[in-house]
Structures are given as C-alpha cells and as structure tokens.
N, C-alpha and C. Protein backbone atom coordinates (compact mmCIF):
# COMPACT_ATOMS: atom_id res chain seq x y z
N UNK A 1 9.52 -17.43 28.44
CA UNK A 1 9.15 -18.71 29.02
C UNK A 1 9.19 -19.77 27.93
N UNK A 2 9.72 -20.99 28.40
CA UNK A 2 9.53 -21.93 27.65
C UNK A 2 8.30 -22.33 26.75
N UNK A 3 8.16 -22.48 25.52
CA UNK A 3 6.79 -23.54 25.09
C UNK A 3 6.71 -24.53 25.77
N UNK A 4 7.74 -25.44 26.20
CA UNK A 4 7.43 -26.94 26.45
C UNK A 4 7.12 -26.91 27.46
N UNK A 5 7.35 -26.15 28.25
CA UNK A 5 7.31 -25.89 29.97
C UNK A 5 5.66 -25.65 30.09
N UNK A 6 5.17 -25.11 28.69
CA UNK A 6 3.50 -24.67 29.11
C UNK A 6 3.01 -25.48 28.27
N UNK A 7 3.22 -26.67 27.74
CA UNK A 7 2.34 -27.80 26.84
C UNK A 7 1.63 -28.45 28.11
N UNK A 8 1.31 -28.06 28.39
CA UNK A 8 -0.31 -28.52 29.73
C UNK A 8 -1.23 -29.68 28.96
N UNK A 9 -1.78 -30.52 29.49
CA UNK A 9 -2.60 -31.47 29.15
C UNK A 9 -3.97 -30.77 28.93
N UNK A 10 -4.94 -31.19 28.18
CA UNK A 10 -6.07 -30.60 28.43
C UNK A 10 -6.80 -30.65 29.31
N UNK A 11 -7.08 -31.36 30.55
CA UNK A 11 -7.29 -31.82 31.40
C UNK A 11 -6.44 -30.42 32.25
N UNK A 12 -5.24 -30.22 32.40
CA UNK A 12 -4.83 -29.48 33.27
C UNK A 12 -5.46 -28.03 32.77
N UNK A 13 -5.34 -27.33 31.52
CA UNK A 13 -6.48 -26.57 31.12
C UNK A 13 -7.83 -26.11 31.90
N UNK A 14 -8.42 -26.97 31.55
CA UNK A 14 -9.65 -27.10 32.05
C UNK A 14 -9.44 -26.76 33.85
N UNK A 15 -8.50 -27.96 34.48
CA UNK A 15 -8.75 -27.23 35.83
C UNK A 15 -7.42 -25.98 36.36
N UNK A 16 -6.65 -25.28 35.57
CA UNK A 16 -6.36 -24.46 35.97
C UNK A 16 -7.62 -23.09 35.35
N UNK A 17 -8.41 -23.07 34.52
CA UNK A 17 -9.44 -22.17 34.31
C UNK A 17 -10.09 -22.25 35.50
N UNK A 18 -10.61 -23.22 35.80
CA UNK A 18 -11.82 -23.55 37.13
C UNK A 18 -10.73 -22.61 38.02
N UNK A 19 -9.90 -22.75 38.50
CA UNK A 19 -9.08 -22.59 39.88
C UNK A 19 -8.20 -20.88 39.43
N UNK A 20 -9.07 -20.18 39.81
CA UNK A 20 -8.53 -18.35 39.35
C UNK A 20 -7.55 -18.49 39.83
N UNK A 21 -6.81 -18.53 40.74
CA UNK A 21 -5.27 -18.56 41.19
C UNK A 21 -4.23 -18.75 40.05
N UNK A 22 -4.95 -19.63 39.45
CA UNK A 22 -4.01 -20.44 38.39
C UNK A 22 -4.36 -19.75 36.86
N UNK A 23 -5.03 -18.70 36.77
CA UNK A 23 -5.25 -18.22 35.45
C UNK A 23 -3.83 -17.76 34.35
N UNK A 24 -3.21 -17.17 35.48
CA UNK A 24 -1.83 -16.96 35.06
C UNK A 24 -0.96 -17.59 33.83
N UNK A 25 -1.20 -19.10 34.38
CA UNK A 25 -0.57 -20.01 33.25
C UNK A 25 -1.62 -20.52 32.33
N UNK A 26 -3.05 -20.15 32.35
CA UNK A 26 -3.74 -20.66 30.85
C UNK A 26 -3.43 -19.24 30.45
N UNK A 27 -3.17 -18.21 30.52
CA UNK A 27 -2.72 -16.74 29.85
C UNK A 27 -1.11 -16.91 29.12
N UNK A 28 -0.65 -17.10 30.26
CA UNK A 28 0.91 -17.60 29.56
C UNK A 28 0.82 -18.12 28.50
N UNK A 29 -0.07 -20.03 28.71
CA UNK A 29 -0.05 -20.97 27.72
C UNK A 29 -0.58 -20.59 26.64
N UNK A 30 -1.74 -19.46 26.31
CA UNK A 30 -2.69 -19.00 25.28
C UNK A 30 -1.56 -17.99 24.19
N UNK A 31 -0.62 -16.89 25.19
CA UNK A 31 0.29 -16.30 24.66
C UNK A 31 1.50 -16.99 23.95
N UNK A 32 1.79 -17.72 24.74
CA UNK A 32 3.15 -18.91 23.69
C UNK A 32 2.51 -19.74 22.61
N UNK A 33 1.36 -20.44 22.84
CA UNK A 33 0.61 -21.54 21.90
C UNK A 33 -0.15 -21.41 21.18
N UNK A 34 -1.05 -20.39 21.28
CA UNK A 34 -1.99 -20.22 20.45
C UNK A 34 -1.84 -18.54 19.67
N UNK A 35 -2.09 -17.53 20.54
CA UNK A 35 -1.66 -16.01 20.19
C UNK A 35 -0.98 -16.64 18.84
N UNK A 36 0.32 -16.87 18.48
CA UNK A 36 0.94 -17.37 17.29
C UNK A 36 0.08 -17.11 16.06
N UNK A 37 -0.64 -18.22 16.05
CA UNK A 37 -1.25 -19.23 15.24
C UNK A 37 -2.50 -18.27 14.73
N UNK A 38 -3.02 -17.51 15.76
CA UNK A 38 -4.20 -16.42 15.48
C UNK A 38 -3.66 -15.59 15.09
N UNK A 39 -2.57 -14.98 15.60
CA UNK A 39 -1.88 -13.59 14.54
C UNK A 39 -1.77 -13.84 12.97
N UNK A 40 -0.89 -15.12 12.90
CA UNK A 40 -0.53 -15.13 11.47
C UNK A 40 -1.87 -14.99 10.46
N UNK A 41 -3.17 -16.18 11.42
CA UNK A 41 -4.31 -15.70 10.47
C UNK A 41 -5.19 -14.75 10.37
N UNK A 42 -5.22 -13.91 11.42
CA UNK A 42 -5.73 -12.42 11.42
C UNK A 42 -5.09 -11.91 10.63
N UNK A 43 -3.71 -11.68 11.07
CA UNK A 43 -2.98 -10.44 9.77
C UNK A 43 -3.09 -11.21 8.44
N UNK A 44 -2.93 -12.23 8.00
CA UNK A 44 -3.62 -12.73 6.61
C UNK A 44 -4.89 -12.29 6.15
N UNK A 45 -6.04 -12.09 7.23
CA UNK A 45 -6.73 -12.06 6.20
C UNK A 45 -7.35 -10.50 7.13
N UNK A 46 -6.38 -8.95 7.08
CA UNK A 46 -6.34 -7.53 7.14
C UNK A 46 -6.76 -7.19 8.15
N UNK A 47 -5.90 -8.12 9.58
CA UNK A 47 -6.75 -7.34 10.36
C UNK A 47 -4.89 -6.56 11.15
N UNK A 48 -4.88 -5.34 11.84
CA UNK A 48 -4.30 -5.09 12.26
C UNK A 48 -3.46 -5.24 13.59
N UNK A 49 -1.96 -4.90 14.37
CA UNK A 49 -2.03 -5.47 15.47
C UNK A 49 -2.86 -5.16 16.51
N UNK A 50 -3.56 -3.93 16.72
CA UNK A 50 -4.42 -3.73 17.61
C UNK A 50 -5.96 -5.12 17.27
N UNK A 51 -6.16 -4.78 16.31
CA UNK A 51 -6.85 -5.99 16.22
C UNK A 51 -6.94 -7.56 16.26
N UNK A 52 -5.77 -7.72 15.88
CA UNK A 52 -5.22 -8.68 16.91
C UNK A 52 -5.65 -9.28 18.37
N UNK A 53 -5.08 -8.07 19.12
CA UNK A 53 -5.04 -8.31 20.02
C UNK A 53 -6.11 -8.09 20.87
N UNK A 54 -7.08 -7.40 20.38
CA UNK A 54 -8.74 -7.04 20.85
C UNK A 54 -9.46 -8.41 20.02
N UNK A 55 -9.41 -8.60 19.18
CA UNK A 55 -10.07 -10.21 18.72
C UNK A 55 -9.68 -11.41 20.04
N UNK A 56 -8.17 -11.40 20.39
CA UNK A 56 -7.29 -12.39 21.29
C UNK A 56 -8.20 -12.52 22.50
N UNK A 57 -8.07 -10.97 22.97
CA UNK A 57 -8.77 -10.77 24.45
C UNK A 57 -9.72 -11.48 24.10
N UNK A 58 -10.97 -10.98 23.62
CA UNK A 58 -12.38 -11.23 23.38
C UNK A 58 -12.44 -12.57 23.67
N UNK A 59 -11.99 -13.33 22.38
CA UNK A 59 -11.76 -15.05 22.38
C UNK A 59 -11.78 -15.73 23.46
N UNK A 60 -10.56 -15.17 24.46
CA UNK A 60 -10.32 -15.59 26.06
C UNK A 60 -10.98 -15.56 26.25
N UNK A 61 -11.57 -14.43 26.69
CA UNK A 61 -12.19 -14.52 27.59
C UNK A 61 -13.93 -14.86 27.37
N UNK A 62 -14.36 -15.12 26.28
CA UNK A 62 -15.44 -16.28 25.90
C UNK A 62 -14.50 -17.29 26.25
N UNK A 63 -13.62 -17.80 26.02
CA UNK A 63 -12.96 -19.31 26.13
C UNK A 63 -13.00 -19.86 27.41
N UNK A 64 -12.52 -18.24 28.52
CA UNK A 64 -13.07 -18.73 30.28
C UNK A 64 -14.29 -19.18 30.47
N UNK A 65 -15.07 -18.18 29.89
CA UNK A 65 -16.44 -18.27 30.40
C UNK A 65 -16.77 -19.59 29.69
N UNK A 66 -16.54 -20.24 28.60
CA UNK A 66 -17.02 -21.36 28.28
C UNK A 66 -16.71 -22.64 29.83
N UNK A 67 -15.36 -22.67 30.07
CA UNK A 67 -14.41 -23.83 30.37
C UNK A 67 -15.20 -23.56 31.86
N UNK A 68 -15.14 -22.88 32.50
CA UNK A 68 -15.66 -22.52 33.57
C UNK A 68 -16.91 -22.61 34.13
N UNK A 69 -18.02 -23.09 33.11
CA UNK A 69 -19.20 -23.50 33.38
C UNK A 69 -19.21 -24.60 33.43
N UNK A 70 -19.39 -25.33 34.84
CA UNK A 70 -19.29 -27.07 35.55
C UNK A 70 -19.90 -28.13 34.40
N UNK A 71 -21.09 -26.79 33.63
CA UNK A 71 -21.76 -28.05 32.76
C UNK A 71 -20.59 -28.86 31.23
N UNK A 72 -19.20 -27.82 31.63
CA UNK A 72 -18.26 -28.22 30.49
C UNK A 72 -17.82 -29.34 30.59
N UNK A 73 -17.70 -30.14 30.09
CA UNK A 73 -17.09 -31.55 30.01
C UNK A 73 -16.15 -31.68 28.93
N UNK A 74 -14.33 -32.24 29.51
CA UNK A 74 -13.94 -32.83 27.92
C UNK A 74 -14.34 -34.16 27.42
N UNK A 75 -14.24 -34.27 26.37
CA UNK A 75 -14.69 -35.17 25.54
C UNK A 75 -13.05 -36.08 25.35
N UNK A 76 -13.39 -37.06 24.88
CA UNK A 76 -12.08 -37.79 24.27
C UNK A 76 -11.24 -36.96 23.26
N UNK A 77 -12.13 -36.18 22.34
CA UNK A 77 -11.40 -35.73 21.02
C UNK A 77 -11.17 -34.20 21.63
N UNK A 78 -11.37 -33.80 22.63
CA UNK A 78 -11.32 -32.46 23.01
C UNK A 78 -9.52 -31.84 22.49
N UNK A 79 -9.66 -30.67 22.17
CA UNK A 79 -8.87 -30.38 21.54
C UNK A 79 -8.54 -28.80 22.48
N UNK A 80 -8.49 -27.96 23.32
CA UNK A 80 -8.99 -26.61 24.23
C UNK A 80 -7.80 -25.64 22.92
N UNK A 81 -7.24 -26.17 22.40
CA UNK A 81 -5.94 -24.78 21.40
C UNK A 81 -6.85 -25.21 20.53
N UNK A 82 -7.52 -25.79 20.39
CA UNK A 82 -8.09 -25.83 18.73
C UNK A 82 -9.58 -24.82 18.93
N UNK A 83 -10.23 -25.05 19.82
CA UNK A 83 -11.38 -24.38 20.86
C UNK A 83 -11.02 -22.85 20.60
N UNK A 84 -9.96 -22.60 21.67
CA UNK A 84 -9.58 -20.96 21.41
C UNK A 84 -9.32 -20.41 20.03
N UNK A 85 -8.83 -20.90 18.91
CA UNK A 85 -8.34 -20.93 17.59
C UNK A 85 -9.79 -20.71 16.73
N UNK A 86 -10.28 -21.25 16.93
CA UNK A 86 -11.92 -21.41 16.53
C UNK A 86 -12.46 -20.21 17.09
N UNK A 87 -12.71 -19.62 18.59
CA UNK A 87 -13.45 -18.58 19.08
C UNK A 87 -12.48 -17.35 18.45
N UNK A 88 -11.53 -17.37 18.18
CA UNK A 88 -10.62 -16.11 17.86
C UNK A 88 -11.03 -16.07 16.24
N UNK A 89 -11.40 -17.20 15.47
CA UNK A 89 -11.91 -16.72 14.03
C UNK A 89 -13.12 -16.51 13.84
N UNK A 90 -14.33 -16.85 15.16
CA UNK A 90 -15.53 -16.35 15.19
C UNK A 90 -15.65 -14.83 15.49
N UNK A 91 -14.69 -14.46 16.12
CA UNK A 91 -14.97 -12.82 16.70
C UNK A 91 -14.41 -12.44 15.74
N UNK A 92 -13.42 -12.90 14.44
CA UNK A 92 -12.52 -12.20 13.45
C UNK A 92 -13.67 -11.75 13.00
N UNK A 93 -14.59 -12.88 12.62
CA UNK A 93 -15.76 -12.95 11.50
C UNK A 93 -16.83 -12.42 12.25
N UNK A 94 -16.63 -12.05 13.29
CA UNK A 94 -17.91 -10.91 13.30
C UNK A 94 -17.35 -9.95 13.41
N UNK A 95 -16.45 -9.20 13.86
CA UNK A 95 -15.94 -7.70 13.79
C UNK A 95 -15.57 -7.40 12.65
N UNK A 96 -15.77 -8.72 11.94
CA UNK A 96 -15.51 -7.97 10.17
C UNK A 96 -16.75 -7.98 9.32
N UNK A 97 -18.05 -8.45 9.64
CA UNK A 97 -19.39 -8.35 9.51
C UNK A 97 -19.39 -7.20 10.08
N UNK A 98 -19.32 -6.89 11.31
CA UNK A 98 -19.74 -5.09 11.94
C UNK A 98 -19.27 -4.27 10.90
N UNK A 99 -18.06 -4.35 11.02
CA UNK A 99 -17.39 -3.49 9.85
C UNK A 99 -17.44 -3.02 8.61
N UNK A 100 -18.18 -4.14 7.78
CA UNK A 100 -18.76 -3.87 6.48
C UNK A 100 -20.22 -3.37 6.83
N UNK A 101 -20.89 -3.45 7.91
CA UNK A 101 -22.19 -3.26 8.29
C UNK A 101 -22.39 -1.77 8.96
N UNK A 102 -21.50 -1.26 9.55
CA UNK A 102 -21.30 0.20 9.95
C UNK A 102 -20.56 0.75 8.91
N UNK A 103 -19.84 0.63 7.75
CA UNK A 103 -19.32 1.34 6.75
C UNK A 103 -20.49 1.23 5.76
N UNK A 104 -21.30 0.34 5.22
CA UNK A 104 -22.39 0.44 4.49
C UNK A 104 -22.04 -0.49 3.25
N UNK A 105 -20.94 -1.03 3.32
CA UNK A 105 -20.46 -1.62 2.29
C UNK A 105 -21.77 -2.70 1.40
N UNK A 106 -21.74 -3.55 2.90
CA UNK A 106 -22.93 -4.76 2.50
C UNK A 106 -24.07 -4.41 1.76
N UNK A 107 -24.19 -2.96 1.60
CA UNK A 107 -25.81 -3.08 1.86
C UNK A 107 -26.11 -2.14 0.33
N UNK A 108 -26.72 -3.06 0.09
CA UNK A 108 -26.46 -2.62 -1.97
C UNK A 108 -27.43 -1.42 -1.98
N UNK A 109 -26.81 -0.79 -2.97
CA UNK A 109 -28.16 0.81 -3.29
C UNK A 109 -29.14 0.01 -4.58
N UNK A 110 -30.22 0.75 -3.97
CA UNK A 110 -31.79 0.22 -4.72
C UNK A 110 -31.35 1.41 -5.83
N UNK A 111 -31.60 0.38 -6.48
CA UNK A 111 -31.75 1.24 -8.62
C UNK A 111 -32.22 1.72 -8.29
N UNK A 112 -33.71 2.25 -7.80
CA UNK A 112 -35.05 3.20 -7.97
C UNK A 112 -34.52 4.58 -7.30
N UNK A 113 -33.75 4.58 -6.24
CA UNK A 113 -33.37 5.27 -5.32
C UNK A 113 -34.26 5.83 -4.17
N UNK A 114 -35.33 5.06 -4.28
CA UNK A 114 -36.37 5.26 -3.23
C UNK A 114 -36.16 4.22 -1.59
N UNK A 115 -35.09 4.65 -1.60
CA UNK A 115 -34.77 4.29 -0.11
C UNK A 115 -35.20 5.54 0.97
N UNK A 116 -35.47 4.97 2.32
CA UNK A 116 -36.57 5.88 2.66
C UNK A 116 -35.08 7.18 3.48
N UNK A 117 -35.62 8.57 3.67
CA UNK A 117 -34.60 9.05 3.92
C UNK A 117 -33.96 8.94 5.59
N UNK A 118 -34.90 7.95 6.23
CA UNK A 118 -34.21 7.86 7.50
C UNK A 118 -33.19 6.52 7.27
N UNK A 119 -33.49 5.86 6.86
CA UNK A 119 -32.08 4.45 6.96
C UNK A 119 -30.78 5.42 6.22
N UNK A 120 -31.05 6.35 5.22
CA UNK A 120 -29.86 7.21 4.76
C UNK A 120 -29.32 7.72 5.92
N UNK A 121 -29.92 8.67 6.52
CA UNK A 121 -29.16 9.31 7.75
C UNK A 121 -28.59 7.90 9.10
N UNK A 122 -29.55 7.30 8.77
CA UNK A 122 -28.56 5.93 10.09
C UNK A 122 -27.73 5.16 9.20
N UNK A 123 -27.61 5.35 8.18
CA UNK A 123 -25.88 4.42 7.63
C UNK A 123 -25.35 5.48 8.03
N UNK A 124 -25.49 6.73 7.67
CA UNK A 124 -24.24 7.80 7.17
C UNK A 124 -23.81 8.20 9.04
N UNK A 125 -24.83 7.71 10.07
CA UNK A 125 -24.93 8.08 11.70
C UNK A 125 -23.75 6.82 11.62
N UNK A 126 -23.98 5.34 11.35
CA UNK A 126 -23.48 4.18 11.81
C UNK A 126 -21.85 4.78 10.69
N UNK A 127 -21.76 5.40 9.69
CA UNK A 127 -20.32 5.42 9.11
C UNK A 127 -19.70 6.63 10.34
N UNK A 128 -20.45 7.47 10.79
CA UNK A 128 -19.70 8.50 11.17
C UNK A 128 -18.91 7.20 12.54
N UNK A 129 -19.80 6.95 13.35
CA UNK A 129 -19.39 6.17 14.36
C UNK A 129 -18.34 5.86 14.29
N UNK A 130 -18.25 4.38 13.30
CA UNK A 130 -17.51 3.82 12.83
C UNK A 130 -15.62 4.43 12.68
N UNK A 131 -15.76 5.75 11.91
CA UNK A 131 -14.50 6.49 11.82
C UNK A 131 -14.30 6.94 12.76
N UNK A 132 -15.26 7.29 13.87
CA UNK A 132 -14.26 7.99 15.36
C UNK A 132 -13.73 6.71 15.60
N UNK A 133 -14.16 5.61 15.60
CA UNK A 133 -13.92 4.76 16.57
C UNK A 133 -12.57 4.51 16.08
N UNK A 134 -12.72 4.26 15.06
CA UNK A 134 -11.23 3.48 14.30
C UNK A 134 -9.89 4.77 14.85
N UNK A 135 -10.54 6.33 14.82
CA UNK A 135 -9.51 7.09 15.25
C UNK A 135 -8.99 7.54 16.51
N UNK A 136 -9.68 6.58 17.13
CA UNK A 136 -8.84 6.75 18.86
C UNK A 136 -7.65 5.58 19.03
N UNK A 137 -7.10 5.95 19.84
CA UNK A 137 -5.56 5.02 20.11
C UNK A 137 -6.45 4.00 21.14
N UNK A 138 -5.00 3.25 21.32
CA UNK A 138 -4.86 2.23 22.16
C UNK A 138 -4.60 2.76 23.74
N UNK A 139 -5.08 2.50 24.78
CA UNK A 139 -5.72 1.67 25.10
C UNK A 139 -7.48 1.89 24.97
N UNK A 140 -8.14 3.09 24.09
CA UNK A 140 -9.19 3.24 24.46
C UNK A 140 -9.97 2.99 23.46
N UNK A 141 -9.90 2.74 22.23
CA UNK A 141 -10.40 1.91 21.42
C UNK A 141 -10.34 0.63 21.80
N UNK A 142 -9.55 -0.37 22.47
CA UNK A 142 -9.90 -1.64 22.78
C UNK A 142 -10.79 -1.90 23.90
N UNK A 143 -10.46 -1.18 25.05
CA UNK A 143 -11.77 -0.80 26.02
C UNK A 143 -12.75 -0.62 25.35
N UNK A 144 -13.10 0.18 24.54
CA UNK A 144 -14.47 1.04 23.99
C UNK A 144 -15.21 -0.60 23.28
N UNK A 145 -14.43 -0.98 22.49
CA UNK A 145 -14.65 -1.74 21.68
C UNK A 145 -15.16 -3.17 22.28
N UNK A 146 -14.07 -3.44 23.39
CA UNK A 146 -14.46 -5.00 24.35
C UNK A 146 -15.47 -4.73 24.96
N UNK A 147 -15.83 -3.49 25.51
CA UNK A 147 -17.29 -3.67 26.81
C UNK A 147 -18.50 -3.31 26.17
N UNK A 148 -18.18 -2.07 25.06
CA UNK A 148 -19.46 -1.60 24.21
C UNK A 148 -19.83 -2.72 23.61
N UNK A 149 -18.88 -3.13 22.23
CA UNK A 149 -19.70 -3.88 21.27
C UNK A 149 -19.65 -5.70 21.31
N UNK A 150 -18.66 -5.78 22.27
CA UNK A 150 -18.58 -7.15 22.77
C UNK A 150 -18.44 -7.54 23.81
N UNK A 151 -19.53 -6.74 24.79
CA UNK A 151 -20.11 -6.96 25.89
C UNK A 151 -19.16 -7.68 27.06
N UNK A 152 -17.98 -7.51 27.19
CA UNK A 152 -16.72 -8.07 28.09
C UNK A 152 -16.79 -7.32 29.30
N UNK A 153 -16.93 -7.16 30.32
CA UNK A 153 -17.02 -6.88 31.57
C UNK A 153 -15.97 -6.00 31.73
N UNK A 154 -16.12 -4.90 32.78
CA UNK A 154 -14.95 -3.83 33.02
C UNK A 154 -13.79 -5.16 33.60
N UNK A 155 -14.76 -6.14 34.60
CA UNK A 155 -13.54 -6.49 35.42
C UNK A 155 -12.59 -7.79 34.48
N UNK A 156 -13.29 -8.03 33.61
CA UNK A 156 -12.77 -9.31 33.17
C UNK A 156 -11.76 -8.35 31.48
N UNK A 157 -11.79 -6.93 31.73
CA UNK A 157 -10.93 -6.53 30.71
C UNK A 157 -9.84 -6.26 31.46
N UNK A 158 -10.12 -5.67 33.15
CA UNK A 158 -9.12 -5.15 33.57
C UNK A 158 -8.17 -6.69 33.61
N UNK A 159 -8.37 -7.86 33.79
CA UNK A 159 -7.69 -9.16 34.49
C UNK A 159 -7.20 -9.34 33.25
N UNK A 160 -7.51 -9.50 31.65
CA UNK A 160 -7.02 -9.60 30.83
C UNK A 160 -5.55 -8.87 30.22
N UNK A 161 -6.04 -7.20 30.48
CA UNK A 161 -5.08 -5.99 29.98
C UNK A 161 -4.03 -6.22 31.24
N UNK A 162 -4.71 -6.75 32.26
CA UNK A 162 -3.41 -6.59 33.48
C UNK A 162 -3.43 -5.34 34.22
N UNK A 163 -4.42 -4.62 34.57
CA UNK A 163 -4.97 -3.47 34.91
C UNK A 163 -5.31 -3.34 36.48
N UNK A 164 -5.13 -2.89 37.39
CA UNK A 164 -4.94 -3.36 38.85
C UNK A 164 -6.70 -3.02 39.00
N UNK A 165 -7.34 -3.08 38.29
CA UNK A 165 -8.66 -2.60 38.97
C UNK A 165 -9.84 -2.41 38.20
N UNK A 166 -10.61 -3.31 38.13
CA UNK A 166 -11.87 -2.65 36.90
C UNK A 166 -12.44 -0.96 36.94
N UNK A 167 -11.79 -0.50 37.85
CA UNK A 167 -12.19 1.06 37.86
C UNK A 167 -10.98 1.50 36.32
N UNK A 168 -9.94 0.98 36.62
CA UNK A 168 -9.19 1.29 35.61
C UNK A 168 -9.68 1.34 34.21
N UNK A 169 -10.40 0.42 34.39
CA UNK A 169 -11.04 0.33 32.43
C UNK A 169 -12.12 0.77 32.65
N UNK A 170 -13.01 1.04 33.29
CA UNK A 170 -14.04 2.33 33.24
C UNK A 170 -13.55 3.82 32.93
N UNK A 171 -12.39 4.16 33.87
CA UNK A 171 -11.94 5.17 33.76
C UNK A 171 -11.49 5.41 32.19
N UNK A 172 -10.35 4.45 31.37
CA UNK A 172 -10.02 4.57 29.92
C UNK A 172 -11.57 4.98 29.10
N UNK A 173 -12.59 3.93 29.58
CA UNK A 173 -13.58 3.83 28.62
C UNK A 173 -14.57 5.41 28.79
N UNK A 174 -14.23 5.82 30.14
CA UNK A 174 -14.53 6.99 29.88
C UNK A 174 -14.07 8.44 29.22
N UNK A 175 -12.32 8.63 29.04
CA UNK A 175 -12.04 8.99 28.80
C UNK A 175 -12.16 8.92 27.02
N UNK A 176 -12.32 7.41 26.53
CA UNK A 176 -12.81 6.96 25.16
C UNK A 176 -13.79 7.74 24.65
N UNK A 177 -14.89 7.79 25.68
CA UNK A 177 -16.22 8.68 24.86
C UNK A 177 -15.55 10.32 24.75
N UNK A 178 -15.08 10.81 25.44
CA UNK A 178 -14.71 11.89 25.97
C UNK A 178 -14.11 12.00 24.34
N UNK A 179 -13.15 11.61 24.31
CA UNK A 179 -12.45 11.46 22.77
C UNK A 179 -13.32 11.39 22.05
N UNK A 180 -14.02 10.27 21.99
CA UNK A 180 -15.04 9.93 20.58
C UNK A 180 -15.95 11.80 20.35
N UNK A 181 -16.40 12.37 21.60
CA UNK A 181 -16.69 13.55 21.01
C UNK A 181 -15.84 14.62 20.58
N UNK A 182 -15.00 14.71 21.01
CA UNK A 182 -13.71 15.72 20.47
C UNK A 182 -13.58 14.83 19.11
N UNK A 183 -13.14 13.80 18.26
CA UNK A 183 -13.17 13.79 17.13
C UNK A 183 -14.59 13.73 16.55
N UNK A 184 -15.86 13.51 16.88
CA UNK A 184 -17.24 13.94 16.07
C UNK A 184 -16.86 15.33 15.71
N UNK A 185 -16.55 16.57 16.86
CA UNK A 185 -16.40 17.64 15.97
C UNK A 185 -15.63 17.61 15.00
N UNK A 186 -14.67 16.90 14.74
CA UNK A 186 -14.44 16.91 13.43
C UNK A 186 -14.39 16.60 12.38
N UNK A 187 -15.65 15.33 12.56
CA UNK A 187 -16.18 14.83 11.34
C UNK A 187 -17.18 15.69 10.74
C-alpha cells in the first residue's frame, strides 16, 4: 500500500479509532508510518524482532484505548505518530526495566552478605521465570507476554495478531504455560 494514500489527517485518526469498522486503516497507517521509525529505534537500542513487534502491539493498543476515550481531545499541536512513537518507547523502557529486574541485574549485592535468604530464592524464582519465558517461540511468548505482564485483553490481542477469535489467544496462551512447564523441567 501506498504511504501517501495513508497520510490521514489527525483529525481523521482520531475518528477512524472512534468508528471500529475503520480500524483497519489506523493499523495499515501505524504499519507504513510509524512501525518504521520504532523498529529502527528498538533494534538500536537491543531489542529483538519479536520484540519489536510485542512492544508495537502493546503501544497500539494503549494508543486505542487512549484515542477512544470521548474525554480525548486534539489539541492544535497534536501530533497522534508522534503519540504512538512515544507509547512504543515507554513500553521499550519498561520491558527493559522488567528485564534487568527479573534477571537481578539492578539490584546490587550487600558487602555484608546478610541478605535475608528468602529475597535470594525470589530473584533466583524471578531469573528462572524470566529464561523460560525468553525460551518459548512465537506466537506464545507474545501472547504470554501481552495478557500476563501487560495486561492486553485476549480480545484486543486476537484483533491486533489478526486471530479470528479471542478464544484463539487463550488457547496459544494456554498452550504457553503448558510449555513454560516442560522447559522449568529443564531448568
């Protein structure tokens, strides 16, 4: 599809979000116009294409739920690609806070070594996590990941992934845990 064909006004933005029929083309327009612009700075600063594209979703679909609440108003300086661009480096910057925060990185060892022995066993619980998660494929690490830790709705993953049915992404996300314990045994 054309770019120029989807340079939409912000104004048209705004009411093709309001009007679900029309979601189609703020998805299109987000994939030609913006997607871009967030890849190059995700993969700059280490995130992968699955991550990518689980940061992308996320963004959206905070970006619906923003535009979509009547109390939204544009402003003169409203900018909606600069908006999404912005929510896609807030979720960068927190799934990369989780990340150093379930690996243990952040969290400095006390000289004395009198740390008490239960926060030991819940880093080393939050690292094990952490590595199943990273070792399941696609599509069930991004399920696992959008509804568990960033609270995205079965149905608003299935409308995103293009999934004929929010049973569909229950079903992945179940099959996800299912996995996540077949690799615990082998951590």
């Amino acid at each position: 599809m054309d770019k120029h064909s989807l340079d939409y006004s912000e104004e048209q933005i705004l009411n093709y979000v309001r009007d679900r029929r029309q979601h189609r083309r703020v998805f299109d327009w987000a994939n030609a116009l913006v997607l871009p612009t967030v890849r190059k700075y995700l993969m700059q600063s280490g995130a992968s294409d699955h991550d990518v594209r689980t940061i992308f979703l996320t963004a959206l679909s905070d970006f619906f739920r923003k535009l979509e609440n009547s109390a939204y108003e544009l402003q003169p300086d409203s900018n909606v690609k600069g908006l999404l661009y912005k929510m896609c480096e807030y979720q960068w910057n927190k799934e990369h806070r989780n990340r150093v925060r379930i690996s243990g990185d952040a969290i400095p060892e006390e000289k004395d070594s009198k740390q008490p022995e239960q926060e030991l066993i819940n880093r080393e619980k939050q690292a094990m996590v952490g590595e199943a998660v990273a070792r399941l494929e696609q599509p069930y690490r991004g399920v696992l990941v959008l509804h568990e830790y960033c609270e995205v709705s079965h149905t608003e993953i299935a409308f995103a992934a293009g999934y004929t049915s929010p049973g569909v992404s229950r079903e992945i996300k179940s099959r996800a845990i299912k996995k996540l314990r077949d690799i615990f045994k082998t951590l």
